[in-house]
C-alpha atoms as a PDB file:
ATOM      1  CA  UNK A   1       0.000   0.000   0.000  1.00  0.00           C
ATOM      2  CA  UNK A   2       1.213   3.696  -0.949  1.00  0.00           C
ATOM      3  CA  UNK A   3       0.958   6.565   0.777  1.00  0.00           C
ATOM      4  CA  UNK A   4      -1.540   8.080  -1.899  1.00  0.00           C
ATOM      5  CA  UNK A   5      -3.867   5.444  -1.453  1.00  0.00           C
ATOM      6  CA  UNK A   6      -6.596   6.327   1.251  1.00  0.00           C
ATOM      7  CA  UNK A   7      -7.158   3.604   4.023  1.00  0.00           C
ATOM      8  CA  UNK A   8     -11.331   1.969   4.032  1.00  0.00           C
ATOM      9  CA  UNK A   9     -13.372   3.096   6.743  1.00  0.00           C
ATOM     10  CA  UNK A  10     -13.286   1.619   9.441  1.00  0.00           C
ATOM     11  CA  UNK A  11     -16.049  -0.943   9.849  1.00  0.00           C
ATOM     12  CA  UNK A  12     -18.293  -0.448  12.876  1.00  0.00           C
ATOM     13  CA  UNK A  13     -21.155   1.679  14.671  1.00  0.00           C
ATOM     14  CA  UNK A  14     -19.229   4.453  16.900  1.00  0.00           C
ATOM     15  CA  UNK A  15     -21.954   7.175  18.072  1.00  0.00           C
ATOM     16  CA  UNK A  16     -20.292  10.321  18.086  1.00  0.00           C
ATOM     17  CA  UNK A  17     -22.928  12.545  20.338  1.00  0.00           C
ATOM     18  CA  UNK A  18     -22.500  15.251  18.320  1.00  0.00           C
ATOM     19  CA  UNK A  19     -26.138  16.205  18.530  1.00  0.00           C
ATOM     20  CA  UNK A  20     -26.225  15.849  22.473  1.00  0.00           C
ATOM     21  CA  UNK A  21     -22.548  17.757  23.368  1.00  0.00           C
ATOM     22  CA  UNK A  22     -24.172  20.925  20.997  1.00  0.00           C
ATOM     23  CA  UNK A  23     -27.440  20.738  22.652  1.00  0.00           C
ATOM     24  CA  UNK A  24     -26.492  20.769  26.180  1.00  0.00           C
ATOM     25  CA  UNK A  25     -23.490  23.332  25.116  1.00  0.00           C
ATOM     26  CA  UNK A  26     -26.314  25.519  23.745  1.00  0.00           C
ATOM     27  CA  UNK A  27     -28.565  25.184  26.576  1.00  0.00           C
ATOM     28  CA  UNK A  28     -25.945  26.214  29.551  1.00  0.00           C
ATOM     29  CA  UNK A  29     -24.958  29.136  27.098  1.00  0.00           C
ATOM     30  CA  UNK A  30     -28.606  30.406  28.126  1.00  0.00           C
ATOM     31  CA  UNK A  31     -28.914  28.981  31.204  1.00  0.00           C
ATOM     32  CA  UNK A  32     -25.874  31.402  31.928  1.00  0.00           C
ATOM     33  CA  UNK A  33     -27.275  34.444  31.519  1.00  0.00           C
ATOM     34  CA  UNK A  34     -29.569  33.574  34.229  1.00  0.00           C
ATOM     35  CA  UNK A  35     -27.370  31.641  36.821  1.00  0.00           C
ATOM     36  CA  UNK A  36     -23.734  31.900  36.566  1.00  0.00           C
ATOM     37  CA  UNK A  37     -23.285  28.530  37.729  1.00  0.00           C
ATOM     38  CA  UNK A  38     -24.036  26.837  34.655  1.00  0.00           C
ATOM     39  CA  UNK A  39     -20.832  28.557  33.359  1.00  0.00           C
ATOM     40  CA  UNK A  40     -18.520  25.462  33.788  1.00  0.00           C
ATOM     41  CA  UNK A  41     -20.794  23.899  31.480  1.00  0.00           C
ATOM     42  CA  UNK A  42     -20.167  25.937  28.660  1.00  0.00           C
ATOM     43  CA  UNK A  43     -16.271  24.724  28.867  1.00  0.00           C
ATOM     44  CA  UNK A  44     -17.171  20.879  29.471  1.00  0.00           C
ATOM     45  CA  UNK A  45     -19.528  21.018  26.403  1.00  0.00           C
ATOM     46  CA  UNK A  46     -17.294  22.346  23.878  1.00  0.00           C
ATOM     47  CA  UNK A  47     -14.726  19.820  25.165  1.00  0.00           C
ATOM     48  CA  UNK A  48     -17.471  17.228  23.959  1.00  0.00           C
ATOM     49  CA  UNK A  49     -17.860  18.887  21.219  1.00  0.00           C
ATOM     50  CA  UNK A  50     -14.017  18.702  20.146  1.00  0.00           C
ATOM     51  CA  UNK A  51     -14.139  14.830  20.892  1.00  0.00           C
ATOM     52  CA  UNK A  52     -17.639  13.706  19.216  1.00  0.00           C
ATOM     53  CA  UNK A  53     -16.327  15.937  15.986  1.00  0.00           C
ATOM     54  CA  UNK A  54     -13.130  13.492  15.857  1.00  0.00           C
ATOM     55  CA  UNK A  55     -15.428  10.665  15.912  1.00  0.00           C
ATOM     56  CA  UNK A  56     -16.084  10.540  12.548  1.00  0.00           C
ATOM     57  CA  UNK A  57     -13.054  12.171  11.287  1.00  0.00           C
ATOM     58  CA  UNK A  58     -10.808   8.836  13.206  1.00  0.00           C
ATOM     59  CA  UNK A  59     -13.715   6.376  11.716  1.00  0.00           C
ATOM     60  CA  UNK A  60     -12.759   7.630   7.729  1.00  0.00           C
ATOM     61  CA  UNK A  61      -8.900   7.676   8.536  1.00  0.00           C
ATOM     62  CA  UNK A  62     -10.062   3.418   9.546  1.00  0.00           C
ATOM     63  CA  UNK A  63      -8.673   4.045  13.212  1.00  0.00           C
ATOM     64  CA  UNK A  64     -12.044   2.267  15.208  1.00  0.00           C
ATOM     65  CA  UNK A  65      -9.491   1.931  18.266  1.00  0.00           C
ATOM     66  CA  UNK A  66      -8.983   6.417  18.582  1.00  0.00           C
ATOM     67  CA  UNK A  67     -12.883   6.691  16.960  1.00  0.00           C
ATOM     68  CA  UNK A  68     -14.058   4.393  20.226  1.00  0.00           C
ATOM     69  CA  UNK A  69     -12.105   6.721  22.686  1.00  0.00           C
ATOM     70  CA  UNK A  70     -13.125   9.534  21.238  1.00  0.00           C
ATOM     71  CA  UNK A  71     -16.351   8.594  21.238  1.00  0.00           C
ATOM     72  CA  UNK A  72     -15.889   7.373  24.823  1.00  0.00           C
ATOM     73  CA  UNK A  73     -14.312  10.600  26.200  1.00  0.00           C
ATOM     74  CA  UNK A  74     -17.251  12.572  24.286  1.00  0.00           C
ATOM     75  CA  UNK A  75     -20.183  10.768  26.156  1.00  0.00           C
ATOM     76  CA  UNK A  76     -18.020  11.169  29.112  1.00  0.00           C
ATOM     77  CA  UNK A  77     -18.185  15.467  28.885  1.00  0.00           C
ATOM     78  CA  UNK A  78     -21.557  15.470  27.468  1.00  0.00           C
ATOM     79  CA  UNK A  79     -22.757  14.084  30.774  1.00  0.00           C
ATOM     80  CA  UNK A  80     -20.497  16.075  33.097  1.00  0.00           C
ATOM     81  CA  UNK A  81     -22.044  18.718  30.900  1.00  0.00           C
ATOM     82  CA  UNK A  82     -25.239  17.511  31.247  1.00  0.00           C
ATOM     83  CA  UNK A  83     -24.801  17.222  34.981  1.00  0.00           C
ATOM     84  CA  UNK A  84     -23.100  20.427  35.584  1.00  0.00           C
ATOM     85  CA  UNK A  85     -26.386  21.790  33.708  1.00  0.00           C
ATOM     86  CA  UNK A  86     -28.916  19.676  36.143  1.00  0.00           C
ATOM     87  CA  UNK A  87     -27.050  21.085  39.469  1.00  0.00           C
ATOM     88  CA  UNK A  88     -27.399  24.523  38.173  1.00  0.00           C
ATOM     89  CA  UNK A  89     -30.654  24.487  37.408  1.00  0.00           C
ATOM     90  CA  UNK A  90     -31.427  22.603  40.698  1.00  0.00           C
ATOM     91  CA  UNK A  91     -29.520  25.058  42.357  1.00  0.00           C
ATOM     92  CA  UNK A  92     -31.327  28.246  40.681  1.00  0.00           C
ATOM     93  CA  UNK A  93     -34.645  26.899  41.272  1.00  0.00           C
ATOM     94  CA  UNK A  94     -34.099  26.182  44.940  1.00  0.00           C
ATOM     95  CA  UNK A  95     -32.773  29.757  45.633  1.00  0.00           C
ATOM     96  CA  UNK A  96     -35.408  31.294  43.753  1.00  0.00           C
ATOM     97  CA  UNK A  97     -37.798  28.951  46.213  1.00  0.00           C
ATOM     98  CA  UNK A  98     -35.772  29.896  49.334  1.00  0.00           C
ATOM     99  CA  UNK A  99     -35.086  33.444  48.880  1.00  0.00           C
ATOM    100  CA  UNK A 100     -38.173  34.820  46.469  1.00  0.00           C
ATOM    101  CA  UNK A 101     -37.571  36.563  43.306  1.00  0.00           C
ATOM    102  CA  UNK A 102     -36.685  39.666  45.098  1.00  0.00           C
ATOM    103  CA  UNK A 103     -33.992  38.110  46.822  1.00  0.00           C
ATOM    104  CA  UNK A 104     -32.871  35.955  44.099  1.00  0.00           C
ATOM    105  CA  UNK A 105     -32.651  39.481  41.765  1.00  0.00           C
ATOM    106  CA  UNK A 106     -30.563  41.354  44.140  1.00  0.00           C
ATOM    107  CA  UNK A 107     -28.334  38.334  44.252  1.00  0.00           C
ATOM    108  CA  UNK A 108     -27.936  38.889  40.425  1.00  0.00           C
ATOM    109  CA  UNK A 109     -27.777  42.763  41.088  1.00  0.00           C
ATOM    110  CA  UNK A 110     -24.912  41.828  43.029  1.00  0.00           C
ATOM    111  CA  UNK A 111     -23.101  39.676  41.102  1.00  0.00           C
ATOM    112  CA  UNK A 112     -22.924  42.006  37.829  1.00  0.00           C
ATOM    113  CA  UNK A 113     -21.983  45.045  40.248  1.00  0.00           C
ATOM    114  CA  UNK A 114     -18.656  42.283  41.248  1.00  0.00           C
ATOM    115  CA  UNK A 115     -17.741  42.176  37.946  1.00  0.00           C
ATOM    116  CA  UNK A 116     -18.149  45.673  36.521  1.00  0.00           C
ATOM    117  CA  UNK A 117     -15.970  46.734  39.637  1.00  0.00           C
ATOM    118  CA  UNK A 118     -13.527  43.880  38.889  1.00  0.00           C
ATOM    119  CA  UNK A 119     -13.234  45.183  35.325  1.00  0.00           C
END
C-alpha cells in the first residue's frame, strides 16, 4: 500500500454525540445568563464537542481503536455537561424557592456590580 492510497473506513457503529454535546453546550450558554453557575458547562460542552467531531473524522482515517475513545471521552463530557447543567438548574430553582424573586434578583444585582468593579 502507498501513501496516496486512502485507508477503508473503518467498519463499525461508533456514536459520536454530536447532537447531544451541541445541545447541552447551547442550553448552559442560556442557562448562563440567568445563573452563573451553569458557566462550567459551557467549557465541558465544547470539550465534547471537540471529541464527538473526531469521531467521525478517526472512523474515515479506519482508526475504530482512537474513533471508540473519542467517542468514549465525548459521552463522558456530554454528561459532566449535562450534569453540571442539572445542578445549576437545581440550584437556581431552589434559591429562587428559598429566597423569592426579590432576593434571588438582588443576588444577580450583586453579582454584575462584582464584575463591573472587577473590570
Amino acid at each position: 500500500m502507498n501513501a496516496t492510497t486512502p485507508l477503508p473506513p473503518a467498519s463499525g457503529t461508533v456514536p459520536n454525540h454530536l447532537i447531544w454535546s451541541i445541545v447541552v453546550t447551547i442550553v448552559s450558554f442560556f442557562l448562563c445568563c440567568v445563573s452563573c453557575l451553569s458557566f462550567p458547562a459551557i467549557v465541558t460542552g465544547v470539550v465534547a464537542i471537540v471529541f464527538a467531531s473526531k469521531v467521525n473524522t478517526l472512523l474515515n482515517q479506519g482508526d475504530l481503536v482512537a474513533a471508540r475513545q473519542a467517542s468514549k471521552n465525548a459521552k463522558i463530557w456530554a454528561w459532566v455537561t449535562t450534569g453540571i447543567l442539572i445542578a445549576a438548574t437545581l440550584f437556581s430553582l431552589l434559591w429562587l424557592v428559598l429566597a423569592g424573586t426579590d432576593g434571588y434578583m438582588e443576588q444577580i444585582e450583586e453579582l454584575q456590580r462584582q464584575l463591573e468593579n472587577s473590570r
